[in-house]
N, C-alpha and C. Protein backbone atom coordinates (compact mmCIF):
# COMPACT_ATOMS: atom_id res chain seq x y z
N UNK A 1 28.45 -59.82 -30.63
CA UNK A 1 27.05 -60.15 -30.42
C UNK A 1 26.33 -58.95 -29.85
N UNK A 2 25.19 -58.72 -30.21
CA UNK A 2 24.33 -57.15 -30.03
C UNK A 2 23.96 -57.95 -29.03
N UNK A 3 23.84 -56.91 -27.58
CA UNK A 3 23.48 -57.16 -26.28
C UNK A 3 22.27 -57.05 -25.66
N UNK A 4 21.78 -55.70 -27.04
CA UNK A 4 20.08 -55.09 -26.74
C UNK A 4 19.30 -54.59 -27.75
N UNK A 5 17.79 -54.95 -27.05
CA UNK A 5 17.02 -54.69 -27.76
C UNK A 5 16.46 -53.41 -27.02
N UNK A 6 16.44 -52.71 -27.95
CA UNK A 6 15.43 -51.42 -27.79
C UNK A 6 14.48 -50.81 -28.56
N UNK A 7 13.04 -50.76 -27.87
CA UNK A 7 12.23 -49.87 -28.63
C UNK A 7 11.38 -48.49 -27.76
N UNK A 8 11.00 -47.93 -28.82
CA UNK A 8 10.01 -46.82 -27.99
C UNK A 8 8.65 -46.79 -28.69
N UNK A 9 7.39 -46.44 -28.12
CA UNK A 9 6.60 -45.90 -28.91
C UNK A 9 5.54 -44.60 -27.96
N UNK A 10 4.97 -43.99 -28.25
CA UNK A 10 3.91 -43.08 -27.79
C UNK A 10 2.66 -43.41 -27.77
N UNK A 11 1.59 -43.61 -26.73
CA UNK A 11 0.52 -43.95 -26.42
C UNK A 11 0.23 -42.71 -25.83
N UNK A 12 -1.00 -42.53 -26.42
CA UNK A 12 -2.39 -41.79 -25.54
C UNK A 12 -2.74 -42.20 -24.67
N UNK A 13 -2.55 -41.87 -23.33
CA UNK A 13 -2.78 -42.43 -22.06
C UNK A 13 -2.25 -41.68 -20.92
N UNK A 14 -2.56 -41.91 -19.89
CA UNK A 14 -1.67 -41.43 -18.65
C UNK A 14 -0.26 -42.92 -18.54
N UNK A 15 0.06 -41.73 -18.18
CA UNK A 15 1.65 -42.90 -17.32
C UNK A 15 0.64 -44.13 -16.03
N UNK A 16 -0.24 -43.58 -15.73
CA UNK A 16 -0.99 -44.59 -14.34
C UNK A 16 -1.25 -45.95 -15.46
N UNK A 17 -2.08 -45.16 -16.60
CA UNK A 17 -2.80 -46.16 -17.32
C UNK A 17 -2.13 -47.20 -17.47
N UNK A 18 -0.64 -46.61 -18.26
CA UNK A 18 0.45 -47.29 -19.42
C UNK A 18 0.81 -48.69 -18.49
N UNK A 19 1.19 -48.06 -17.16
CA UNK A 19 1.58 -48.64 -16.12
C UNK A 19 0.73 -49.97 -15.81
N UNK A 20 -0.41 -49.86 -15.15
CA UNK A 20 -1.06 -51.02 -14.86
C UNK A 20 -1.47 -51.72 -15.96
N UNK A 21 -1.33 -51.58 -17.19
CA UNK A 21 -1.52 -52.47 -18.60
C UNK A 21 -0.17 -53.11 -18.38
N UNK A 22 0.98 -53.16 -18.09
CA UNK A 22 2.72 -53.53 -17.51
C UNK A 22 2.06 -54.37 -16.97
N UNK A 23 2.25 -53.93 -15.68
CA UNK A 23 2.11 -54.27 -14.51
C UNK A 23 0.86 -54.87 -13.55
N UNK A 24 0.05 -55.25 -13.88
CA UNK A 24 -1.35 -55.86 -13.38
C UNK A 24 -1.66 -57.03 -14.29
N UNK A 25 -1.33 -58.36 -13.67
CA UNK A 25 -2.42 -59.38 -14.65
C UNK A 25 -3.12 -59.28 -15.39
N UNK A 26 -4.11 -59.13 -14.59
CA UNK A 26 -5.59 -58.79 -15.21
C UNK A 26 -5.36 -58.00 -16.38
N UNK A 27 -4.28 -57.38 -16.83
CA UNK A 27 -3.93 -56.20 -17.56
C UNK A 27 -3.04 -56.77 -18.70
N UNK A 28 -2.04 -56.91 -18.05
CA UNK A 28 -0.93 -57.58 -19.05
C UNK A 28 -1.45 -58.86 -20.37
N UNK A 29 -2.49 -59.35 -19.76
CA UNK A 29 -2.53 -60.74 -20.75
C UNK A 29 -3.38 -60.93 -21.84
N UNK A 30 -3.80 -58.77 -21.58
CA UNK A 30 -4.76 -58.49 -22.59
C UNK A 30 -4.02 -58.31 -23.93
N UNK A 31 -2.70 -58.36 -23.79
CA UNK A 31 -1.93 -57.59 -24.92
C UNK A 31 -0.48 -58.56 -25.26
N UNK A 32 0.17 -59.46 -23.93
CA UNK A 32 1.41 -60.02 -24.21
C UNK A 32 0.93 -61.62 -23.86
N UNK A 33 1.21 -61.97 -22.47
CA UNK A 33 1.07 -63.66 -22.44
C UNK A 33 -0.44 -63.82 -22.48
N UNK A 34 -0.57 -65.01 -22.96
CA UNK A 34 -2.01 -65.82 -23.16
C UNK A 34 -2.19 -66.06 -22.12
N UNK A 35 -1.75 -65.93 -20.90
CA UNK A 35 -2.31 -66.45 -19.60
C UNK A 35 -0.80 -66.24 -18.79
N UNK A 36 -1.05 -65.75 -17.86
CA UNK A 36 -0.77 -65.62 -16.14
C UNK A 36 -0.35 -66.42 -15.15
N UNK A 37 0.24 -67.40 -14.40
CA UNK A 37 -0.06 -67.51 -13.19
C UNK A 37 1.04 -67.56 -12.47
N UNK A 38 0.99 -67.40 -11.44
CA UNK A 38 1.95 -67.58 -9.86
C UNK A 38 1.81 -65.75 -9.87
N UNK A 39 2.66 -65.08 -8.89
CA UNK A 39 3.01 -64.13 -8.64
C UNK A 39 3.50 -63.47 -9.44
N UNK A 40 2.74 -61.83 -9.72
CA UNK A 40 3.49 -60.97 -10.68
C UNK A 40 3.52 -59.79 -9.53
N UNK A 41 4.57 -59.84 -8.85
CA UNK A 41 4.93 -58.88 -8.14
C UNK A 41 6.31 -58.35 -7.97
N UNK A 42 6.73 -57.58 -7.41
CA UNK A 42 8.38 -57.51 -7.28
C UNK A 42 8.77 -58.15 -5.85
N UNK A 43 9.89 -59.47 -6.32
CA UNK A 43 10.53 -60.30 -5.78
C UNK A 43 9.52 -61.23 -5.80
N UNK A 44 9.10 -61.79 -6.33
CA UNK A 44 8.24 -62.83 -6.81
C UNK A 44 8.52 -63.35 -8.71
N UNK A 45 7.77 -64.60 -8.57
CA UNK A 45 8.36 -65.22 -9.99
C UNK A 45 6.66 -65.69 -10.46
N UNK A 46 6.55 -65.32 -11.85
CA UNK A 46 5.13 -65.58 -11.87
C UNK A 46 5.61 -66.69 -13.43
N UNK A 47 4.90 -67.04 -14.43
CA UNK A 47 4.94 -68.05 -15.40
C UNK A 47 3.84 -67.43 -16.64
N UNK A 48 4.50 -66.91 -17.81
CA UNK A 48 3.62 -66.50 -18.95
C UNK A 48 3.60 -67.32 -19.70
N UNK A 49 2.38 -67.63 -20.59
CA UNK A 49 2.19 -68.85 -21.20
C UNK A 49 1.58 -68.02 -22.54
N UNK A 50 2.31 -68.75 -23.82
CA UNK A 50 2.14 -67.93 -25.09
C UNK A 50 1.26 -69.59 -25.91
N UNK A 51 0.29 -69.18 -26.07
CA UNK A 51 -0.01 -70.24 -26.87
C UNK A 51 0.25 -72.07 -25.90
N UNK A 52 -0.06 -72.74 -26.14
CA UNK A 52 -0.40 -74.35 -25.99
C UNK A 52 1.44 -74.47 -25.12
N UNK A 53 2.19 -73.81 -26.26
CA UNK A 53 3.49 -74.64 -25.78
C UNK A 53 4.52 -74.26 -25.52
N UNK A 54 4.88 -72.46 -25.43
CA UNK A 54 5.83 -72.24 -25.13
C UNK A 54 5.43 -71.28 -23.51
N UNK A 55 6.26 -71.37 -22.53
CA UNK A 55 5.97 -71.24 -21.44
C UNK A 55 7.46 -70.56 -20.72
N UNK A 56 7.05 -69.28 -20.06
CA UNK A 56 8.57 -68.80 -19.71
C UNK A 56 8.50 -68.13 -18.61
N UNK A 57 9.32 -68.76 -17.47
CA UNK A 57 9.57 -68.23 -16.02
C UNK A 57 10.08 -66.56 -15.81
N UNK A 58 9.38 -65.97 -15.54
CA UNK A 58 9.10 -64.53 -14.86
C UNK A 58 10.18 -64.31 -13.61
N UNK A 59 10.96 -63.43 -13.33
CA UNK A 59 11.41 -62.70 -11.76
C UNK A 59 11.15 -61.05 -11.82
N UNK A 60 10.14 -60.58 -11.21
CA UNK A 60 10.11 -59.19 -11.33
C UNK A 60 11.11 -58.62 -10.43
N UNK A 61 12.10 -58.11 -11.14
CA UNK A 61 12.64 -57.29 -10.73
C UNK A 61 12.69 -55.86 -9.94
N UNK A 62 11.63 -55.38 -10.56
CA UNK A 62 11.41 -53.96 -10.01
C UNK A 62 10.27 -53.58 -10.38
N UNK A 63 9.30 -52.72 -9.62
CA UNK A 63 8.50 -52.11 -9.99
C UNK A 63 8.28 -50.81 -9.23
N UNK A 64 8.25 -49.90 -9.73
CA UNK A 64 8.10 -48.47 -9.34
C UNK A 64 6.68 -47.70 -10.50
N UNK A 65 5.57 -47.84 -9.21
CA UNK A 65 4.32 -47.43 -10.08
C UNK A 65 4.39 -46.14 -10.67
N UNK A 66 3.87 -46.58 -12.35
CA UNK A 66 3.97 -45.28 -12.98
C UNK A 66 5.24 -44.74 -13.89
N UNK A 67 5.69 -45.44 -13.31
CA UNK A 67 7.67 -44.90 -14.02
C UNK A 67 8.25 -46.22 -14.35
N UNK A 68 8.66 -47.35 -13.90
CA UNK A 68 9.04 -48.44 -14.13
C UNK A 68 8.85 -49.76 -13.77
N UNK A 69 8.99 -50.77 -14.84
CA UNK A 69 8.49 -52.11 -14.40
C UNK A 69 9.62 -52.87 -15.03
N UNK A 70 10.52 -53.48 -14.40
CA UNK A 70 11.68 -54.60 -14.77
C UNK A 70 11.35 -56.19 -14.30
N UNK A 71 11.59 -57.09 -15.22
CA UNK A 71 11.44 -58.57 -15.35
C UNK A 71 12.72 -58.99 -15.75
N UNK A 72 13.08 -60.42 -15.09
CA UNK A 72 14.38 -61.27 -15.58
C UNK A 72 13.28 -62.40 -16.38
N UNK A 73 13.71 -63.04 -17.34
CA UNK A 73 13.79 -64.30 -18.05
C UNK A 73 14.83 -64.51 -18.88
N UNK A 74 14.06 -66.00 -18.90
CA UNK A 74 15.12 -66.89 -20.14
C UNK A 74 14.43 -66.67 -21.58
N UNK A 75 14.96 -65.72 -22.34
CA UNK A 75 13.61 -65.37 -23.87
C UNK A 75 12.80 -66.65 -23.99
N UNK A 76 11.49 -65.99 -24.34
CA UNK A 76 10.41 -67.17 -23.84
C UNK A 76 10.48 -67.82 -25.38
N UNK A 77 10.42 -68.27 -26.20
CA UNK A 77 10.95 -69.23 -27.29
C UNK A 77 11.57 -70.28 -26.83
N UNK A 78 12.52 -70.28 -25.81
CA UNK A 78 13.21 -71.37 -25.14
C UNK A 78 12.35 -71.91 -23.92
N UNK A 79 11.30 -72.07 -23.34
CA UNK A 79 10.44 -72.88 -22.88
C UNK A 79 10.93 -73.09 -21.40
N UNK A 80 11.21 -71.84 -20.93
CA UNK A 80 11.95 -72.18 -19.54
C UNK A 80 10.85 -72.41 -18.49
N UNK A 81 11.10 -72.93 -17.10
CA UNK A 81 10.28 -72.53 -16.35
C UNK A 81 10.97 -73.32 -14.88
N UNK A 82 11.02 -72.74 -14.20
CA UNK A 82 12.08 -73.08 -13.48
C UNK A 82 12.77 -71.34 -12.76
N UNK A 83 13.53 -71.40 -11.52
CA UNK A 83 14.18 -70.78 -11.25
C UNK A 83 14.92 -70.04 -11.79
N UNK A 84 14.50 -68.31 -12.11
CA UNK A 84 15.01 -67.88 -13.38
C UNK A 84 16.63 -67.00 -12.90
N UNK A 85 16.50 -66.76 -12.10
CA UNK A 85 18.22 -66.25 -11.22
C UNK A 85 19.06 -67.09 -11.20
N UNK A 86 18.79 -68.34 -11.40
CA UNK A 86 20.02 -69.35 -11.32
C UNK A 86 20.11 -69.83 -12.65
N UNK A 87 20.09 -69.40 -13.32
CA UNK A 87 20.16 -69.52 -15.50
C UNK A 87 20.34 -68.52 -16.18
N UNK A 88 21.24 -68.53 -17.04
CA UNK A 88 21.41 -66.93 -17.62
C UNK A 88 20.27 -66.95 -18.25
N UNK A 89 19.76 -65.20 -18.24
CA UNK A 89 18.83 -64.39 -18.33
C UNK A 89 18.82 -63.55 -18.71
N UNK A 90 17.83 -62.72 -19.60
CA UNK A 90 17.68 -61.71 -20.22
C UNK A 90 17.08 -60.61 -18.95
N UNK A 91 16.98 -59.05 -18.98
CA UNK A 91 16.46 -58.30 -18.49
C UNK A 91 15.35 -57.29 -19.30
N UNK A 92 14.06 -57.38 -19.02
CA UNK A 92 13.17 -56.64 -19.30
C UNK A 92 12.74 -55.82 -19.12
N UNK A 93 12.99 -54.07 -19.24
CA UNK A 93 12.88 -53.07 -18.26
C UNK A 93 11.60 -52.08 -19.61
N UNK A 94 10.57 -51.60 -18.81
CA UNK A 94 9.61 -50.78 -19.33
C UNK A 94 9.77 -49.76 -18.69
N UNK A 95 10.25 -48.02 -19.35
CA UNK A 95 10.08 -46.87 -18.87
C UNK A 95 9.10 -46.28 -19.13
N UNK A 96 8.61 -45.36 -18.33
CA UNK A 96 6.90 -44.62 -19.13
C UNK A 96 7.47 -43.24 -18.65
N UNK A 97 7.81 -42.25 -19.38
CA UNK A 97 7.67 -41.04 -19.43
C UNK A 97 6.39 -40.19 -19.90
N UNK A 98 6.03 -39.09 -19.21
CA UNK A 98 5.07 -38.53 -19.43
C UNK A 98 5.29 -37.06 -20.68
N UNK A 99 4.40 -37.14 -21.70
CA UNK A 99 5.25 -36.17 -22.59
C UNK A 99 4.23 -35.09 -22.42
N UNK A 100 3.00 -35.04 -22.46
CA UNK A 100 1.88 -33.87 -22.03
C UNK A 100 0.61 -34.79 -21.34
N UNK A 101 -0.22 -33.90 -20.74
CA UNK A 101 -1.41 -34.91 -19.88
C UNK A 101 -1.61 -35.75 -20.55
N UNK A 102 -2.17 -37.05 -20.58
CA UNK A 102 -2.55 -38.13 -21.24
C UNK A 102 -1.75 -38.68 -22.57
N UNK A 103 -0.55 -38.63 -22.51
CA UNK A 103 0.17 -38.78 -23.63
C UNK A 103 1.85 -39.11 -23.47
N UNK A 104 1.94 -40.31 -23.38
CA UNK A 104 3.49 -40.88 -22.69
C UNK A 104 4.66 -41.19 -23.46
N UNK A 105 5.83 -41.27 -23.47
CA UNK A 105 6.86 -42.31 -24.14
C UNK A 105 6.89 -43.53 -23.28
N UNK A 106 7.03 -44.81 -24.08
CA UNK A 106 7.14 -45.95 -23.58
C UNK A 106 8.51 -46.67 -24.28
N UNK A 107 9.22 -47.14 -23.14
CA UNK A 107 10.69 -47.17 -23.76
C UNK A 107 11.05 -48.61 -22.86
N UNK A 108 11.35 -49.39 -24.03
CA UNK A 108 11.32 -50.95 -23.61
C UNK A 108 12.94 -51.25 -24.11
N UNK A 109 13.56 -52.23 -23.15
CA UNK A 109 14.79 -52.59 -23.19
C UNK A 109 14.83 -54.03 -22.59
N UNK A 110 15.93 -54.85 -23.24
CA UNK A 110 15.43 -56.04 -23.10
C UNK A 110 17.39 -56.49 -23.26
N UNK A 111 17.86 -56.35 -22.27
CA UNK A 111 19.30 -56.59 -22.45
C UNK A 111 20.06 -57.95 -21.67
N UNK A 112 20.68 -58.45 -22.06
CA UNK A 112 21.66 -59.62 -21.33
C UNK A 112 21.93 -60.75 -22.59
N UNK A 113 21.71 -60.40 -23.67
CA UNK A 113 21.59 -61.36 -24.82
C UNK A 113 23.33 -61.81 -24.98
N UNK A 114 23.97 -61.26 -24.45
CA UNK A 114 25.46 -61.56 -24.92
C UNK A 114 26.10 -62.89 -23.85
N UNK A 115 25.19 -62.70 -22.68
CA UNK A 115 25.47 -63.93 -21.45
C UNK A 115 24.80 -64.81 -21.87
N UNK A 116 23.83 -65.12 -22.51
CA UNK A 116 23.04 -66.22 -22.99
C UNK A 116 24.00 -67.73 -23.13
N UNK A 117 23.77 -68.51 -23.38
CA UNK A 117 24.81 -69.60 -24.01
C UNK A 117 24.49 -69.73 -25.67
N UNK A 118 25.94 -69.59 -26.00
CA UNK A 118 26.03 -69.33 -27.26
C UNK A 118 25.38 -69.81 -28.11
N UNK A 119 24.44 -71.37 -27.72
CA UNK A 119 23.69 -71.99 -29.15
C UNK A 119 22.20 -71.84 -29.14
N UNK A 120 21.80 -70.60 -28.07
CA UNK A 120 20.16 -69.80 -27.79
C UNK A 120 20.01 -67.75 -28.20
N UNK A 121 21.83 -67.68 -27.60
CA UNK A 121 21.56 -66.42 -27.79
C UNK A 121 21.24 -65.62 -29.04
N UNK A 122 22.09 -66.11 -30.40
CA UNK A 122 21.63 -65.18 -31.41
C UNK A 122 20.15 -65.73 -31.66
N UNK A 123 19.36 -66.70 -31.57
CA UNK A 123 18.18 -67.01 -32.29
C UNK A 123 17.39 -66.30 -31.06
N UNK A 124 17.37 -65.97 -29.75
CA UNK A 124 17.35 -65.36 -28.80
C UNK A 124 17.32 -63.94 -29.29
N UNK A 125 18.13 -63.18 -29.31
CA UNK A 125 18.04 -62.10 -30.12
C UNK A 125 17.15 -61.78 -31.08
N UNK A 126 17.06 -62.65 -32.15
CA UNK A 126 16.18 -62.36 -33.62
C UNK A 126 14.54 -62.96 -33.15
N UNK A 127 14.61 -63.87 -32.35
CA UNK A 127 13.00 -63.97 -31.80
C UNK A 127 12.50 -62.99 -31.13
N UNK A 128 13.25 -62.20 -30.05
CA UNK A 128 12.75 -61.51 -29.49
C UNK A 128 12.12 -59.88 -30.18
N UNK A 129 13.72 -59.71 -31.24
CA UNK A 129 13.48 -58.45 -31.62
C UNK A 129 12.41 -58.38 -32.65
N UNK A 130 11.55 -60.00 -32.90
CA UNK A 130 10.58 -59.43 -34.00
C UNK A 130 9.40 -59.57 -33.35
N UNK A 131 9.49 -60.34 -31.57
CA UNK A 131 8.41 -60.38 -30.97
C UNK A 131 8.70 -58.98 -30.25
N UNK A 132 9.12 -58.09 -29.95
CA UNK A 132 8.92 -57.06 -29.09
C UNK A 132 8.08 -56.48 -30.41
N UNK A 133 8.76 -56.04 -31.37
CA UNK A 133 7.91 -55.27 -32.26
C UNK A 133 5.99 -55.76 -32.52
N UNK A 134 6.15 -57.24 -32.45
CA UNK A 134 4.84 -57.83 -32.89
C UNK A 134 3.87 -57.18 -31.41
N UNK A 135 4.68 -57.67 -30.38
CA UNK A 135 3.85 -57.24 -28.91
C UNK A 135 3.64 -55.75 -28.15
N UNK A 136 4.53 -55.06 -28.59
CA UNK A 136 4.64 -53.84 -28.72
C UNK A 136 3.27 -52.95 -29.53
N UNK A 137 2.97 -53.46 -30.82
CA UNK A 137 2.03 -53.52 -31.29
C UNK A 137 0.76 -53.53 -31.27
N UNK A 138 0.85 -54.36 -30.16
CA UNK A 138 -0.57 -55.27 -29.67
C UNK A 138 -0.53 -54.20 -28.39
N UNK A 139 0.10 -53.78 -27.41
CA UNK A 139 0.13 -53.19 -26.70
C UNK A 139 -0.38 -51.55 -27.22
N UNK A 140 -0.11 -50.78 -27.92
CA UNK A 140 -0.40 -49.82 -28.72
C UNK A 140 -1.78 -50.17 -29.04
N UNK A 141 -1.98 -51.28 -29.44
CA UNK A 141 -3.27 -51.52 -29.97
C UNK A 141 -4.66 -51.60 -28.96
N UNK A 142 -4.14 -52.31 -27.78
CA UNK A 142 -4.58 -52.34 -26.60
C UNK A 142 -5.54 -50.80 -26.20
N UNK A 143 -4.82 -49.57 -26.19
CA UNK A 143 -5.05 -48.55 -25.65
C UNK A 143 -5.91 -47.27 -27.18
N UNK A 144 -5.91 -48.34 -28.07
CA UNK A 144 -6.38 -47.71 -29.34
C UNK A 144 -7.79 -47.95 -29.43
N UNK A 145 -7.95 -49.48 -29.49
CA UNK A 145 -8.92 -50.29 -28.48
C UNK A 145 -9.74 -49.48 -27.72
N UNK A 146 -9.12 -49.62 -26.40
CA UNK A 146 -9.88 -48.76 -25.51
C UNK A 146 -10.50 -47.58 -24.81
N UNK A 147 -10.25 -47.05 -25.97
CA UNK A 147 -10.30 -45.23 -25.93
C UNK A 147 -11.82 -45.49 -26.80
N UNK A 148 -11.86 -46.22 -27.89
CA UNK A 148 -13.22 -46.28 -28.23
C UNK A 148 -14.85 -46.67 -27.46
C-alpha cells in the first residue's frame, strides 16, 4: 500500500504570503475548506467543512511561520469529526521554500495512508491524491487571482 502523497508546485509570491494563505482562516477557505471553525492554531483542533456534507476534524500539528505548516486528519471524504489523535490519521505537512524574491517552492505531503484501516485506506489514498491536485490548483489559482 503507497503511504504518500506528494506534490510540489511554484507560486509567485513571498514565502510570508504562501504562508498565511496555509495558515490563517481568513486565508485558507479562500482556496481549500468551504468554511472554518474552532481553532486553527498549533495544538489546537479546528473543523473544515467541504460542501453541505462532508466535514473533517483538524489537529495542527506544527506551525513554523513562513517555512512550515503540519495538520493530522482522518482524509476528509470519511466525515470525521471528533478527536483526531485518538483515530488513525493521515499527516499533512506544507513546505515553502524560497527560490528568488517573490517566487517559492511549495511542497505538500500528506503521509500515514498505510495505518488507515484497511476498508478507508486505499479509497483514502485515490480521493485524496485527486483532491490534492484539484486543491492545489485552486491554491495556485488563488495567488494568480491576486496579483491582478
Amino acid at each position: 500500500m503507497q503511504n504518500i502523497i506528494q506534490r510540489e508546485l511554484t507560486i509567485n509570491a513571498t514565502a510570508e504570503r504562501i504562508y498565511n494563505a496555509i495558515a490563517t482562516p481568513e486565508q485558507v477557505v479562500k482556496w481549500f475548506p468551504d468554511t472554518l471553525t474552532g481553532e486553527y492554531r498549533q495544538g489546537a483542533q479546528a473543523i473544515f467543512s467541504f460542501g453541505e456534507k462532508h466535514r473533517s476534524s483538524v489537529y495542527i500539528e506544527a506551525a513554523s511561520p513562513y517555512h512550515y505548516f503540519a495538520y493530522r486528519w482522518v482524509p476528509g471524504g470519511n466525515n470525521f469529526t471528533g478527536e483526531v489523535l485518538t483515530v488513525p490519521h493521515t499527516l499533512v505537512e506544507f513546505r515553502i521554500a524560497e527560490l528568488e524574491p517573490g517566487r517559492c517552492k511549495v511542497s505538500l505531503t500528506e503521509s500515514g495512508f498505510a495505518d488507515l484501516p484497511s476498508d478507508i485506506a486505499a479509497s483514502s489514498l485515490d480521493q485524496n491524491s485527486n483532491g490534492w491536485d484539484f486543491m492545489l490548483a485552486r491554491l495556485q489559482q488563488y495567488f494568480s487571482e491576486e496579483g491582478k
